[in-house]
PDB file of N, CA and C in Angstrom:
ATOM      1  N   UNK A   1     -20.588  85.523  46.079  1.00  0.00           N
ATOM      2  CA  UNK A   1     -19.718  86.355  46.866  1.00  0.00           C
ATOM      3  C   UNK A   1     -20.455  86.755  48.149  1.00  0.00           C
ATOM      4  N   UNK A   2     -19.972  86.491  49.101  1.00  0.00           N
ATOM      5  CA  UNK A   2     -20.542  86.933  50.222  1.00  0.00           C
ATOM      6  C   UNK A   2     -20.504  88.600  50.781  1.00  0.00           C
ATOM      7  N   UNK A   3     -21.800  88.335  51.488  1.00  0.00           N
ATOM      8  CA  UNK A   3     -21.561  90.380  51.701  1.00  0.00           C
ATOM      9  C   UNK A   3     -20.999  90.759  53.076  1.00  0.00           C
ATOM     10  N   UNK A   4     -20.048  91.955  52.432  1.00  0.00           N
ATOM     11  CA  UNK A   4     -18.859  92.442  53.636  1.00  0.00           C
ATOM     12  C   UNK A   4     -19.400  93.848  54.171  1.00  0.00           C
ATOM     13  N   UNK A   5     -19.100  94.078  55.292  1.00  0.00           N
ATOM     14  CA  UNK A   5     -19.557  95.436  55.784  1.00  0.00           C
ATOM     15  C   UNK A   5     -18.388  95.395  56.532  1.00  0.00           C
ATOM     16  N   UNK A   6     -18.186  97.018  56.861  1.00  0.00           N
ATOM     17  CA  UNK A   6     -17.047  97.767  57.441  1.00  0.00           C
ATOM     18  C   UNK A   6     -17.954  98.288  58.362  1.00  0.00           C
ATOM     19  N   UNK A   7     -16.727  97.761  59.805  1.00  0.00           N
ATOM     20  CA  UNK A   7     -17.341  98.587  60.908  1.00  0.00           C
ATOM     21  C   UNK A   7     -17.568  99.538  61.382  1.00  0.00           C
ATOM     22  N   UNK A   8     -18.685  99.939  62.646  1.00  0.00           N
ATOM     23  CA  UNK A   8     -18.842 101.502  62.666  1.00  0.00           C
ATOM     24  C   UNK A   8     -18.342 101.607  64.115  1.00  0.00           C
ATOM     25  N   UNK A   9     -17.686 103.078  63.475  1.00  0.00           N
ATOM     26  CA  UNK A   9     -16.888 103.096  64.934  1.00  0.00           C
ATOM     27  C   UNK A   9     -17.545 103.888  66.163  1.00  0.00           C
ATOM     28  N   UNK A  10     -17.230 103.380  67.639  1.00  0.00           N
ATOM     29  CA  UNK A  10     -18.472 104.148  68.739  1.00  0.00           C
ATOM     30  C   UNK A  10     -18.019 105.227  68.296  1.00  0.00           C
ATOM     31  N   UNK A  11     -19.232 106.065  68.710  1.00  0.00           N
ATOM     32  CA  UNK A  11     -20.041 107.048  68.662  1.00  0.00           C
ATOM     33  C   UNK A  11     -19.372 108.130  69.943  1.00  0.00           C
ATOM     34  N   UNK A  12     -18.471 109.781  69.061  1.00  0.00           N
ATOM     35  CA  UNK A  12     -17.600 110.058  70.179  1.00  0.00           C
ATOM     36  C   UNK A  12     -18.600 110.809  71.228  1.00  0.00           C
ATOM     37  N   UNK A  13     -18.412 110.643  72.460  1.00  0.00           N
ATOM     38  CA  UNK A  13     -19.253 111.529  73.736  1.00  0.00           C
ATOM     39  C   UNK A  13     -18.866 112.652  73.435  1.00  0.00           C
ATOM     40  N   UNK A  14     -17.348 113.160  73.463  1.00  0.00           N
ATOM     41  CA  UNK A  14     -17.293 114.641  73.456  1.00  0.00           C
ATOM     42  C   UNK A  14     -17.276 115.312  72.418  1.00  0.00           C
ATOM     43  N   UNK A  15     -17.827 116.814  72.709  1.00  0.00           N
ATOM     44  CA  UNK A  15     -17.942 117.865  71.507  1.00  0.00           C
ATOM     45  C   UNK A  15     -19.266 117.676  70.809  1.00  0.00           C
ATOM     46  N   UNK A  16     -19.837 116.695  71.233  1.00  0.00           N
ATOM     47  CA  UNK A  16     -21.517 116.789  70.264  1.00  0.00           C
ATOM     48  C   UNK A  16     -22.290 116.549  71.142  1.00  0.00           C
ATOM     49  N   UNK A  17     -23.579 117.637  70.740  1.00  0.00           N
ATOM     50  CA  UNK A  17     -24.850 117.476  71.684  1.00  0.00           C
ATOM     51  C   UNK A  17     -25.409 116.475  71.755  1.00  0.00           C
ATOM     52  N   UNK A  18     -25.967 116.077  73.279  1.00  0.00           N
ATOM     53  CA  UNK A  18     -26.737 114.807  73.712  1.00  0.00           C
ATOM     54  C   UNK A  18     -27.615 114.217  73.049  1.00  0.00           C
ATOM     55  N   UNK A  19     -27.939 114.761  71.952  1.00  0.00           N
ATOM     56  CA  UNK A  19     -29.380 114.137  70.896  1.00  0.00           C
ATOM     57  C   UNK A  19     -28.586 113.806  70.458  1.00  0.00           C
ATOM     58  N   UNK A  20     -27.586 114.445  69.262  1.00  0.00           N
ATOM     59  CA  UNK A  20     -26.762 113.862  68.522  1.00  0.00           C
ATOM     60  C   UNK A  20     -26.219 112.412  68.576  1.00  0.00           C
ATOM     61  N   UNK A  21     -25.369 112.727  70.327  1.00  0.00           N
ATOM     62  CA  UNK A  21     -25.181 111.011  70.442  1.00  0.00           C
ATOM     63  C   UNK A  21     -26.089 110.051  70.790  1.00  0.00           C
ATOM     64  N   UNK A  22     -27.338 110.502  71.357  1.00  0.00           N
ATOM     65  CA  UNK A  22     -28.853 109.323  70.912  1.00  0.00           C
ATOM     66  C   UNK A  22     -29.120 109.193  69.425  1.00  0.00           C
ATOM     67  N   UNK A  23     -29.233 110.122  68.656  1.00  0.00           N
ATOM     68  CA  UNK A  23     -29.022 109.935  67.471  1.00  0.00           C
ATOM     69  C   UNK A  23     -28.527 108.845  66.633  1.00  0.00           C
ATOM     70  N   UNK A  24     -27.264 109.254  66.508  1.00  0.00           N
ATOM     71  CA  UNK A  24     -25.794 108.439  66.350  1.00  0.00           C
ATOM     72  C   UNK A  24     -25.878 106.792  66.485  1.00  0.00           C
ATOM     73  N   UNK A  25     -25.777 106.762  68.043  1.00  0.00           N
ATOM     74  CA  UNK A  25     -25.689 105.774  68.619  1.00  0.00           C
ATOM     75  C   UNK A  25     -26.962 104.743  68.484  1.00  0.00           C
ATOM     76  N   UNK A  26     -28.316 105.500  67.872  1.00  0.00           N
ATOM     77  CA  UNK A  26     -29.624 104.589  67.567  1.00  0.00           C
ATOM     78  C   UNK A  26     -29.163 103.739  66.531  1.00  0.00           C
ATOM     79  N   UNK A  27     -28.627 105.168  65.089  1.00  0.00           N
ATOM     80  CA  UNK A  27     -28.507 104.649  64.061  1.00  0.00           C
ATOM     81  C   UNK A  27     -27.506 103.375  63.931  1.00  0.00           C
ATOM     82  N   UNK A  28     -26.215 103.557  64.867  1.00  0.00           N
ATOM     83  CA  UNK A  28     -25.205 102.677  64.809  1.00  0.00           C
ATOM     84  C   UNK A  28     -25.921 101.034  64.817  1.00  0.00           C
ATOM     85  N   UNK A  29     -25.993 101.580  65.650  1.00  0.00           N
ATOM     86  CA  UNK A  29     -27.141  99.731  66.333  1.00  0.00           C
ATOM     87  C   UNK A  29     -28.139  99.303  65.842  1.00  0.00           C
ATOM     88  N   UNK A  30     -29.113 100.119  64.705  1.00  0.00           N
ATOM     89  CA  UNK A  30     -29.623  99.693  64.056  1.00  0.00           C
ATOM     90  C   UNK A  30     -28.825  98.731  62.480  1.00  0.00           C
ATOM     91  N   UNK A  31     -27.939  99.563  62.283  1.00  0.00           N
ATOM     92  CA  UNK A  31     -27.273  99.576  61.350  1.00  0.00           C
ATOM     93  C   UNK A  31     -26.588  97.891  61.538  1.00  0.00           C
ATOM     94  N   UNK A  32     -25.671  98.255  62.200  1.00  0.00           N
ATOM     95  CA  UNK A  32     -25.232  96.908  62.917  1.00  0.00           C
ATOM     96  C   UNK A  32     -26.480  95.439  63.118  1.00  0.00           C
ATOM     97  N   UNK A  33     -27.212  95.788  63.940  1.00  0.00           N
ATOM     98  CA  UNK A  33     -28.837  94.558  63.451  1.00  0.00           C
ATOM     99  C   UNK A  33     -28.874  94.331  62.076  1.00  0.00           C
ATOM    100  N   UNK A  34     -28.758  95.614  61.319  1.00  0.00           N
ATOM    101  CA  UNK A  34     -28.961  94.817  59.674  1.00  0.00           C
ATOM    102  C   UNK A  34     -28.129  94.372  59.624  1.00  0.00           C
ATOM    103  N   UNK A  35     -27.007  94.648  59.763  1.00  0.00           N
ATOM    104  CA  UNK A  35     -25.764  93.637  58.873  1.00  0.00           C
ATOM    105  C   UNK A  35     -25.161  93.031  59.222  1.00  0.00           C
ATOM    106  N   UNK A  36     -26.188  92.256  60.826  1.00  0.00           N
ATOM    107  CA  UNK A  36     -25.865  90.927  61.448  1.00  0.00           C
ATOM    108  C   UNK A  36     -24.590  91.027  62.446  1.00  0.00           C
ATOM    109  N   UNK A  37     -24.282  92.318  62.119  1.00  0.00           N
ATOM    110  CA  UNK A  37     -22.686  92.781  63.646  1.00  0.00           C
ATOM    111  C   UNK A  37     -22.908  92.749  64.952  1.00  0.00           C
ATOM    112  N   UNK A  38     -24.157  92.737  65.689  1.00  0.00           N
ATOM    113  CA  UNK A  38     -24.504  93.689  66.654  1.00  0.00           C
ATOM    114  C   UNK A  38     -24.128  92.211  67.607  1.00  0.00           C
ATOM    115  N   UNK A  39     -23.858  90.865  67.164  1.00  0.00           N
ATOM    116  CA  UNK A  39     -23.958  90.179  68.238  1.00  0.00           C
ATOM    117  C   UNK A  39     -25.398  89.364  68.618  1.00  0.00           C
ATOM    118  N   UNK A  40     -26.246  89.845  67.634  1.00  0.00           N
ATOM    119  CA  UNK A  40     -27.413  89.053  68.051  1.00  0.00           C
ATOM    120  C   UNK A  40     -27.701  87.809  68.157  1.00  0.00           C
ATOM    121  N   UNK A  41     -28.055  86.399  68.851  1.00  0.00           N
ATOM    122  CA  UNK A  41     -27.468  85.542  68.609  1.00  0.00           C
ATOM    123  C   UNK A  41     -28.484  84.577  67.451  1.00  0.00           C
ATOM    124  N   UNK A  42     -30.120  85.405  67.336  1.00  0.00           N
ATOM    125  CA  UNK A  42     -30.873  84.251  66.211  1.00  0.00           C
ATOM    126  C   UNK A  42     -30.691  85.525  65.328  1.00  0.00           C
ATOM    127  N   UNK A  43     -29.920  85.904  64.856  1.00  0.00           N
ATOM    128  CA  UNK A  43     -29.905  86.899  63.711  1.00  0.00           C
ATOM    129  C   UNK A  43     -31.555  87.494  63.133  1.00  0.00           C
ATOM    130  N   UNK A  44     -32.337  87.809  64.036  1.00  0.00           N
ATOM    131  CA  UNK A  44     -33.954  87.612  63.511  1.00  0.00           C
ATOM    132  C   UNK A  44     -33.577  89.050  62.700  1.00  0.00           C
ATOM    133  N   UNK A  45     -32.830  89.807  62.871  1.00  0.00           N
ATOM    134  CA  UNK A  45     -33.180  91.914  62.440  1.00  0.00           C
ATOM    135  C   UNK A  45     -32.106  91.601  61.229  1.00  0.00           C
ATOM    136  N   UNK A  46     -31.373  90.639  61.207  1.00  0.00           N
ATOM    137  CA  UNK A  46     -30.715  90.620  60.143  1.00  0.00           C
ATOM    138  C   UNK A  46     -30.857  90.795  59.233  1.00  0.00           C
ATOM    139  N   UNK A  47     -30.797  92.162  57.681  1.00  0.00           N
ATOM    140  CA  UNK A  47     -30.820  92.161  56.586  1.00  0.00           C
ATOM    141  C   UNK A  47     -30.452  91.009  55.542  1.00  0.00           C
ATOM    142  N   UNK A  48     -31.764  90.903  54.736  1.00  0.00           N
ATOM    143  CA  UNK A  48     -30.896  89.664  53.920  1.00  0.00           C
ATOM    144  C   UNK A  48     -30.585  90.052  52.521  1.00  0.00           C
ATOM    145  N   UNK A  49     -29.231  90.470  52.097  1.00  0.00           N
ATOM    146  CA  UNK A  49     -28.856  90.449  50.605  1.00  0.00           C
ATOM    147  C   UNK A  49     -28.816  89.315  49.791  1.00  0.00           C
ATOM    148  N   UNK A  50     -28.941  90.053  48.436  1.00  0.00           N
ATOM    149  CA  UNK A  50     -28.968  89.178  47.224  1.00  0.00           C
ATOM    150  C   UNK A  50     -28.076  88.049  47.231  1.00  0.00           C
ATOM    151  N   UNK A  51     -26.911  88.531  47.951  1.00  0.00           N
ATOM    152  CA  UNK A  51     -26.062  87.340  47.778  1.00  0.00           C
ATOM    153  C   UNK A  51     -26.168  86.130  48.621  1.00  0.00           C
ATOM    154  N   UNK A  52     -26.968  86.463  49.740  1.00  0.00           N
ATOM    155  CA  UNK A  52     -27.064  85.924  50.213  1.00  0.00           C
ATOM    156  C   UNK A  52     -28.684  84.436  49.613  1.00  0.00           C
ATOM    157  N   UNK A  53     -28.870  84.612  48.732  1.00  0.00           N
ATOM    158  CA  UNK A  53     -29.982  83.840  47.658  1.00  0.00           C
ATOM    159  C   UNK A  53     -29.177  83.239  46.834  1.00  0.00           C
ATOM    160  N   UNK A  54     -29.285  82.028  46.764  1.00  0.00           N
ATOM    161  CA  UNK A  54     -28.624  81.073  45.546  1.00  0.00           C
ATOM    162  C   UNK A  54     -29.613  80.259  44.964  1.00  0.00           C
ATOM    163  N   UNK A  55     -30.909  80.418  45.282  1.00  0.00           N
ATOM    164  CA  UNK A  55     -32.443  79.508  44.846  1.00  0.00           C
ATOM    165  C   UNK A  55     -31.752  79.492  42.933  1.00  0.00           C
ATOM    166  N   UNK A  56     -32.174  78.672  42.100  1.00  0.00           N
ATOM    167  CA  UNK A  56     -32.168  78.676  40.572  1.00  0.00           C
ATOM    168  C   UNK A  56     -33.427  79.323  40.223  1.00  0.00           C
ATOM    169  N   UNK A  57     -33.504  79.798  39.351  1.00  0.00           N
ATOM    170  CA  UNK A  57     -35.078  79.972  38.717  1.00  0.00           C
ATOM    171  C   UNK A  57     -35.589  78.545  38.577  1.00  0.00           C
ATOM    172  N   UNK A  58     -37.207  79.001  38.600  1.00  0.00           N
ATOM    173  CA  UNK A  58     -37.498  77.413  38.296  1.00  0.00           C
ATOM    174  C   UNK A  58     -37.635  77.057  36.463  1.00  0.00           C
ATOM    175  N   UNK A  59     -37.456  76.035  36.349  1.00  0.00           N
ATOM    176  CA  UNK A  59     -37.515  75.566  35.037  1.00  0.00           C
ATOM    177  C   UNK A  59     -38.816  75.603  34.258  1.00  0.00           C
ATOM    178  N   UNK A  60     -38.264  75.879  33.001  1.00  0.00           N
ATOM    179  CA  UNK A  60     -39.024  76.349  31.957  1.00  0.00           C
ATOM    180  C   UNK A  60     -40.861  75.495  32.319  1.00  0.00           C
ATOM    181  N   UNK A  61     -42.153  76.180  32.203  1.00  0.00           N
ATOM    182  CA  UNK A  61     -43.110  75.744  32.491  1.00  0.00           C
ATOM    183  C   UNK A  61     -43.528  74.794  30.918  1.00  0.00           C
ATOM    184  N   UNK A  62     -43.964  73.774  31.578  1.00  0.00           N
ATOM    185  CA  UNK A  62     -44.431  72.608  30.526  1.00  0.00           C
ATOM    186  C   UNK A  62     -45.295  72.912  29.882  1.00  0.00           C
ATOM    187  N   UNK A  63     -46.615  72.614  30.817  1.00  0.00           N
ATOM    188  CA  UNK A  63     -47.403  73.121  30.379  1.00  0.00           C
ATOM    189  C   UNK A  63     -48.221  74.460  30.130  1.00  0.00           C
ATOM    190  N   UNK A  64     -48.232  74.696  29.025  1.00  0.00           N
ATOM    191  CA  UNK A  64     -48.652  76.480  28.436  1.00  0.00           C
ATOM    192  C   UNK A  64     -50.066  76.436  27.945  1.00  0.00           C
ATOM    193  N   UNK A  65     -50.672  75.237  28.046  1.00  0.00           N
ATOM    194  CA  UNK A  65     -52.105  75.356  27.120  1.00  0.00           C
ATOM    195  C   UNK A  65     -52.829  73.843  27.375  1.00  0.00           C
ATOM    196  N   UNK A  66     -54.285  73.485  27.744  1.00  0.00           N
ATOM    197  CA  UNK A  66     -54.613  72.316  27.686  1.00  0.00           C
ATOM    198  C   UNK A  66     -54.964  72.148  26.021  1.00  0.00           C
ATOM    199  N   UNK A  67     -54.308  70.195  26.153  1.00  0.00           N
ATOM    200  CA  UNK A  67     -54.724  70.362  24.589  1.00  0.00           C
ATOM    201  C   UNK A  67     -55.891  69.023  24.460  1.00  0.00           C
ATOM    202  N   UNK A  68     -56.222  68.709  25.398  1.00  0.00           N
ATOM    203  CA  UNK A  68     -57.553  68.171  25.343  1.00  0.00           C
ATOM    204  C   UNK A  68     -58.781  69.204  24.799  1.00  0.00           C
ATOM    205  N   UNK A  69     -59.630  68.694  23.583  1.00  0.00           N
ATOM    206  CA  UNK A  69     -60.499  69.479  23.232  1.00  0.00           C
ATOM    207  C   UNK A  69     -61.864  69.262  23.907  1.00  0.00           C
ATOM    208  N   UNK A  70     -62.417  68.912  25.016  1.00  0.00           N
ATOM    209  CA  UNK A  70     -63.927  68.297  25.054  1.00  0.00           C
ATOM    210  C   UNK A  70     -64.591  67.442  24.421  1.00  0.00           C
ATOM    211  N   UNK A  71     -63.673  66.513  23.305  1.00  0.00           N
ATOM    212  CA  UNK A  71     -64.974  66.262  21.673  1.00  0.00           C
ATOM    213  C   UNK A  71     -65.191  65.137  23.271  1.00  0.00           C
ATOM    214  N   UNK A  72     -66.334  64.653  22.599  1.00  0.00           N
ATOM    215  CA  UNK A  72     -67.198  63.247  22.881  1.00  0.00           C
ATOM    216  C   UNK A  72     -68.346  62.674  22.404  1.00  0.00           C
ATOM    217  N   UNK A  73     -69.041  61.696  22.789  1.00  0.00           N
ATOM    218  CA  UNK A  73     -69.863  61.674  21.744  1.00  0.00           C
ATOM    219  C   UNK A  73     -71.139  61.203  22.715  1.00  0.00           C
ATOM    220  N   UNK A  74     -72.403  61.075  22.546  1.00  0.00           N
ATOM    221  CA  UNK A  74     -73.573  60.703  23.323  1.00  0.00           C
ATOM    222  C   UNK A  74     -73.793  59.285  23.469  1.00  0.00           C
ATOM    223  N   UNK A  75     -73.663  58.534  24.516  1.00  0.00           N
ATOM    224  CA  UNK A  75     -74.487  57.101  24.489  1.00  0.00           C
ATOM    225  C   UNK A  75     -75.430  57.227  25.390  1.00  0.00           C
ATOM    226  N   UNK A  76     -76.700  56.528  25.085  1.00  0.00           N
ATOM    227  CA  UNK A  76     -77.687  56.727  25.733  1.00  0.00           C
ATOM    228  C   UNK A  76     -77.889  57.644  26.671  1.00  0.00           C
ATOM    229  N   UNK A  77     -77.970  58.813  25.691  1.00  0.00           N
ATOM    230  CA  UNK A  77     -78.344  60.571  26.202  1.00  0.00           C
ATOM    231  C   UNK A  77     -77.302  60.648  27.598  1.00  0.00           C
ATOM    232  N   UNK A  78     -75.631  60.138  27.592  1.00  0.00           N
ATOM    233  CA  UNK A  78     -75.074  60.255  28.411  1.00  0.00           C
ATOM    234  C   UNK A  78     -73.502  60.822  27.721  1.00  0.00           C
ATOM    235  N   UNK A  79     -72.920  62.003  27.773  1.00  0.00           N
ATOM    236  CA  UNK A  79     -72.198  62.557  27.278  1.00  0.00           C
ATOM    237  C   UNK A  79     -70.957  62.014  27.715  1.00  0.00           C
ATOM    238  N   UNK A  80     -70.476  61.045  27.059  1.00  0.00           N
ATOM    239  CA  UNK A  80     -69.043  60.839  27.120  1.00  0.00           C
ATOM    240  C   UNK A  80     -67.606  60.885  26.183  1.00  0.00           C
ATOM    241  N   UNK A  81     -66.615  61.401  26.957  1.00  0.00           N
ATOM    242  CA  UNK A  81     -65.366  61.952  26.352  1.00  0.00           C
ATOM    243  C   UNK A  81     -65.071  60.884  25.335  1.00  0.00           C
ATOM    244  N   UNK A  82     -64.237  60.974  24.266  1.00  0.00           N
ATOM    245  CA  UNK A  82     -63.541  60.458  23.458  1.00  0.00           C
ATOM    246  C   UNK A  82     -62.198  60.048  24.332  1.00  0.00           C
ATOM    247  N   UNK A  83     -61.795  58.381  23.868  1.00  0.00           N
ATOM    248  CA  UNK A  83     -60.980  57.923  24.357  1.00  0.00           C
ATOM    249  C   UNK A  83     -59.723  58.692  24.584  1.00  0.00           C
ATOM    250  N   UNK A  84     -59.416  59.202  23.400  1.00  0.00           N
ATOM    251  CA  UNK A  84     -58.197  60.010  22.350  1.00  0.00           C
ATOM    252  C   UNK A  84     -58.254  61.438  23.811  1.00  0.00           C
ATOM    253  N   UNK A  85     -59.709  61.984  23.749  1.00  0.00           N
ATOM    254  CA  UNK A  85     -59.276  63.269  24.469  1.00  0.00           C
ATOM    255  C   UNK A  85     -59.128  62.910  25.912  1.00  0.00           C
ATOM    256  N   UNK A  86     -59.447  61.879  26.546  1.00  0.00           N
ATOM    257  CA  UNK A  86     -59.665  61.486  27.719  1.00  0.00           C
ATOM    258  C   UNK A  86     -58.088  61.508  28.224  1.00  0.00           C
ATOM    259  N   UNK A  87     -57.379  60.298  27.208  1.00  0.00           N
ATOM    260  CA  UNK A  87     -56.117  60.239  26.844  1.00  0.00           C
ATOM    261  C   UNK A  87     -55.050  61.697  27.437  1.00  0.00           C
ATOM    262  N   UNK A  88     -55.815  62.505  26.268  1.00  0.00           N
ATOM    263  CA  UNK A  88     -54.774  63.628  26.519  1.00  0.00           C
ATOM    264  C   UNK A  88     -55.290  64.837  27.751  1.00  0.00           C
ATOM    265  N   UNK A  89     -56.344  64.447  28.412  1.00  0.00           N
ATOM    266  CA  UNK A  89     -56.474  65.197  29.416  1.00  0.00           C
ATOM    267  C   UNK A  89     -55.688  64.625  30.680  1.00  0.00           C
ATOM    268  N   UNK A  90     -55.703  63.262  30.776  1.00  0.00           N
ATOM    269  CA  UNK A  90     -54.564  63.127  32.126  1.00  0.00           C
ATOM    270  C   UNK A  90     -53.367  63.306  31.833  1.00  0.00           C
ATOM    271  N   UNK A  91     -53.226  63.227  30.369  1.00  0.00           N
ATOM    272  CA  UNK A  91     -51.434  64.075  30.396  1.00  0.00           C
ATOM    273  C   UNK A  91     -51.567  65.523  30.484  1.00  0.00           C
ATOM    274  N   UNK A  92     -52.350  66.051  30.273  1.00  0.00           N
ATOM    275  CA  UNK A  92     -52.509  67.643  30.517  1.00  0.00           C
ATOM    276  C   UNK A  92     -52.120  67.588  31.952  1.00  0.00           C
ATOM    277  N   UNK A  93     -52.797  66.545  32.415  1.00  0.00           N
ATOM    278  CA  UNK A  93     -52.889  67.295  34.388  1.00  0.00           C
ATOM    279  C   UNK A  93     -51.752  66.711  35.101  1.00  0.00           C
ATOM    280  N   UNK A  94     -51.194  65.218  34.613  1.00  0.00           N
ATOM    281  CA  UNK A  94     -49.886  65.121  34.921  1.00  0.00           C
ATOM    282  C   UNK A  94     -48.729  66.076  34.548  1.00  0.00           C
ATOM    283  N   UNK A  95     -48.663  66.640  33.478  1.00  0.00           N
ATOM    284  CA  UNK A  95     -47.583  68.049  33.072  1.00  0.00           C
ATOM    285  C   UNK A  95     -48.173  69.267  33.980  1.00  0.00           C
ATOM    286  N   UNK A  96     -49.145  69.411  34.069  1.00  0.00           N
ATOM    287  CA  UNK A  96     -49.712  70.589  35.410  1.00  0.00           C
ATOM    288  C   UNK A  96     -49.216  69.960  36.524  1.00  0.00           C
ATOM    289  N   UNK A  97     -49.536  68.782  37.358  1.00  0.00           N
ATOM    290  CA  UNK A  97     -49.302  68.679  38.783  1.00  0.00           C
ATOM    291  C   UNK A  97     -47.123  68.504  38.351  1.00  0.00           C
ATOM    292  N   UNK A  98     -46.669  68.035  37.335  1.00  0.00           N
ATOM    293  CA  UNK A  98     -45.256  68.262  37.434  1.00  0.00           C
ATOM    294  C   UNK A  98     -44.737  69.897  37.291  1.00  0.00           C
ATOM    295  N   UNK A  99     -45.293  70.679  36.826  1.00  0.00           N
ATOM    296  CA  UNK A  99     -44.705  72.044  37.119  1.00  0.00           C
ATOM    297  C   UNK A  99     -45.118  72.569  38.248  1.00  0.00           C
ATOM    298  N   UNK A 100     -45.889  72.207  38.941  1.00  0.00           N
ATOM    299  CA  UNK A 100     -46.719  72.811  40.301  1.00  0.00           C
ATOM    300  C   UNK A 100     -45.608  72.432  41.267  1.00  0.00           C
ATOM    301  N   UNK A 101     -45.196  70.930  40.665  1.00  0.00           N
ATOM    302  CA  UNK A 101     -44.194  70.540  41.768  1.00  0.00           C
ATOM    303  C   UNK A 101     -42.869  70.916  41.625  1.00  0.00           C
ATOM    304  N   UNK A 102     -42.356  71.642  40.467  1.00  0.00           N
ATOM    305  CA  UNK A 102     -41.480  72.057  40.282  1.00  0.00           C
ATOM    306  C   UNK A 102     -41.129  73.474  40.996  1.00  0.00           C
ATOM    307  N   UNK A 103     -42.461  74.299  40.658  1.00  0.00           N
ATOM    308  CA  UNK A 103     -42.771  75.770  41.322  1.00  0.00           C
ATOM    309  C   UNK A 103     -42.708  75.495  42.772  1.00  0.00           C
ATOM    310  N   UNK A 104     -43.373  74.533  43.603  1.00  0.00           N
ATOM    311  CA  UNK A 104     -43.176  74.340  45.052  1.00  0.00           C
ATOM    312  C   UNK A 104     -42.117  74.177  45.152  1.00  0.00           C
ATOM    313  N   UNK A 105     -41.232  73.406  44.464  1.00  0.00           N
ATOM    314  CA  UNK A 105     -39.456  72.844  45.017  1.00  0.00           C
ATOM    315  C   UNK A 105     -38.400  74.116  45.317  1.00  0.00           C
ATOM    316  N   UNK A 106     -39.179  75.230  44.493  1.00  0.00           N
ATOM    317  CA  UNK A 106     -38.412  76.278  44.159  1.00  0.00           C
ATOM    318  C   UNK A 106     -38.739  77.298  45.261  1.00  0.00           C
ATOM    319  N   UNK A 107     -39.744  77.504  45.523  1.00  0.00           N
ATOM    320  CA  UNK A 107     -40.540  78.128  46.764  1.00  0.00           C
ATOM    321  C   UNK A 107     -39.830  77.752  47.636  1.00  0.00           C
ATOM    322  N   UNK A 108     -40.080  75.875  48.144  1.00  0.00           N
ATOM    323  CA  UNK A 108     -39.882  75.657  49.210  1.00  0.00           C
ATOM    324  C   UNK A 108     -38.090  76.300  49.796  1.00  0.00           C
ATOM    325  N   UNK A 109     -37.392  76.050  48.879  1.00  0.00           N
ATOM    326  CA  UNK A 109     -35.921  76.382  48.970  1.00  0.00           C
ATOM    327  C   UNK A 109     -35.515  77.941  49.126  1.00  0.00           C
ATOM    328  N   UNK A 110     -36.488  78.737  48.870  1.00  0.00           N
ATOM    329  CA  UNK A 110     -36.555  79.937  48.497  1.00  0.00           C
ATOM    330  C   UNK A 110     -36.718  80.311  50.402  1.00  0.00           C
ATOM    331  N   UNK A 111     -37.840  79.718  50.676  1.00  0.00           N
ATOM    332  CA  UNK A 111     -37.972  80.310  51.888  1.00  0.00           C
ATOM    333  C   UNK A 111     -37.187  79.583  53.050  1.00  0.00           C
ATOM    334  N   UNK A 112     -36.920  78.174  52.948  1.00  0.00           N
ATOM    335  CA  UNK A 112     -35.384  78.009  53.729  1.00  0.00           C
ATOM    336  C   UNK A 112     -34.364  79.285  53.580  1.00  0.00           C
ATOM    337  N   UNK A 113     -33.701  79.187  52.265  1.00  0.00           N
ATOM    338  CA  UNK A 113     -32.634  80.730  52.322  1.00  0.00           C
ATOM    339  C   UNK A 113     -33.034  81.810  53.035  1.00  0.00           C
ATOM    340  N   UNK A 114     -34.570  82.231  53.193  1.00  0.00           N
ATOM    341  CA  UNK A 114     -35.058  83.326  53.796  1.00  0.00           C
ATOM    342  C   UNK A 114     -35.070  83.423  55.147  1.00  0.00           C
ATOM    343  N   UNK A 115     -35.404  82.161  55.658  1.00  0.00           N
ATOM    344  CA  UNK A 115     -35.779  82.005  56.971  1.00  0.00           C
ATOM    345  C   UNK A 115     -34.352  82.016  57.410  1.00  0.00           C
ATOM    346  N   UNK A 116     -32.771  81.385  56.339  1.00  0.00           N
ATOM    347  CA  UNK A 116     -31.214  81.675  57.474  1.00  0.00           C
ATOM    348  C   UNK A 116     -30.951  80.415  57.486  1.00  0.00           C
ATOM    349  N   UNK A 117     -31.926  79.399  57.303  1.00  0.00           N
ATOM    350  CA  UNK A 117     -31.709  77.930  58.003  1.00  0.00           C
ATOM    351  C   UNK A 117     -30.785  77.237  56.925  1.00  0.00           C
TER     352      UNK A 117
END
């Protein structure tokens, strides 16, 4: 649903003291900058509401835990991984670099909506 604002009406000269209508008339125009009325033409002062965000959450995170254990075993006093864990450490880091890229996709879209574009 998009967000609606009701206009504000000028600010009367007569019957109220001169601060008042500096007053008044600040708040109006500020007011108006937030809620994109005032005519501005890159909307930069523009308030941005919720509704105005349609990003998804990002999807459920994969990976929650590495399940590579370290085992390995020694060849000639040179410590090397087990095939098996070696195995499951590049799927560890492929399921890490795929939620990283999931979390960026979500970002990146996040701050398009922000930026208006």
């Amino acid at each position: 649903m998009p967000t609606r604002f009701t206009a504000i009406p000028t600010v009367p000269l007569a019957g109220i003291e001169p601060w008042q209508v500096q007053l008044l008339s600040a708040m109006k125009e500020n007011i108006e900058l937030l809620t994109g009325t005032r005519g501005e033409a890159d909307f930069a002062s523009a308030a941005l509401t919720r509704a105005a965000l349609t990003v998804s959450p990002p999807a459920e995170q994969v990976m929650t835990q590495v399940s590579a254990q370290g085992n390995g075993v020694s060849i000639s006093n040179s410590a090397v991984p087990l095939l098996e864990d070696y195995t499951q450490l590049i799927i560890d880091v492929q399921r890490l670099a795929n939620d990283v890229a999931s979390l960026r996709a979500t970002v990146e879209v996040l701050i398009v909506q922000l930026r208006g574009q």
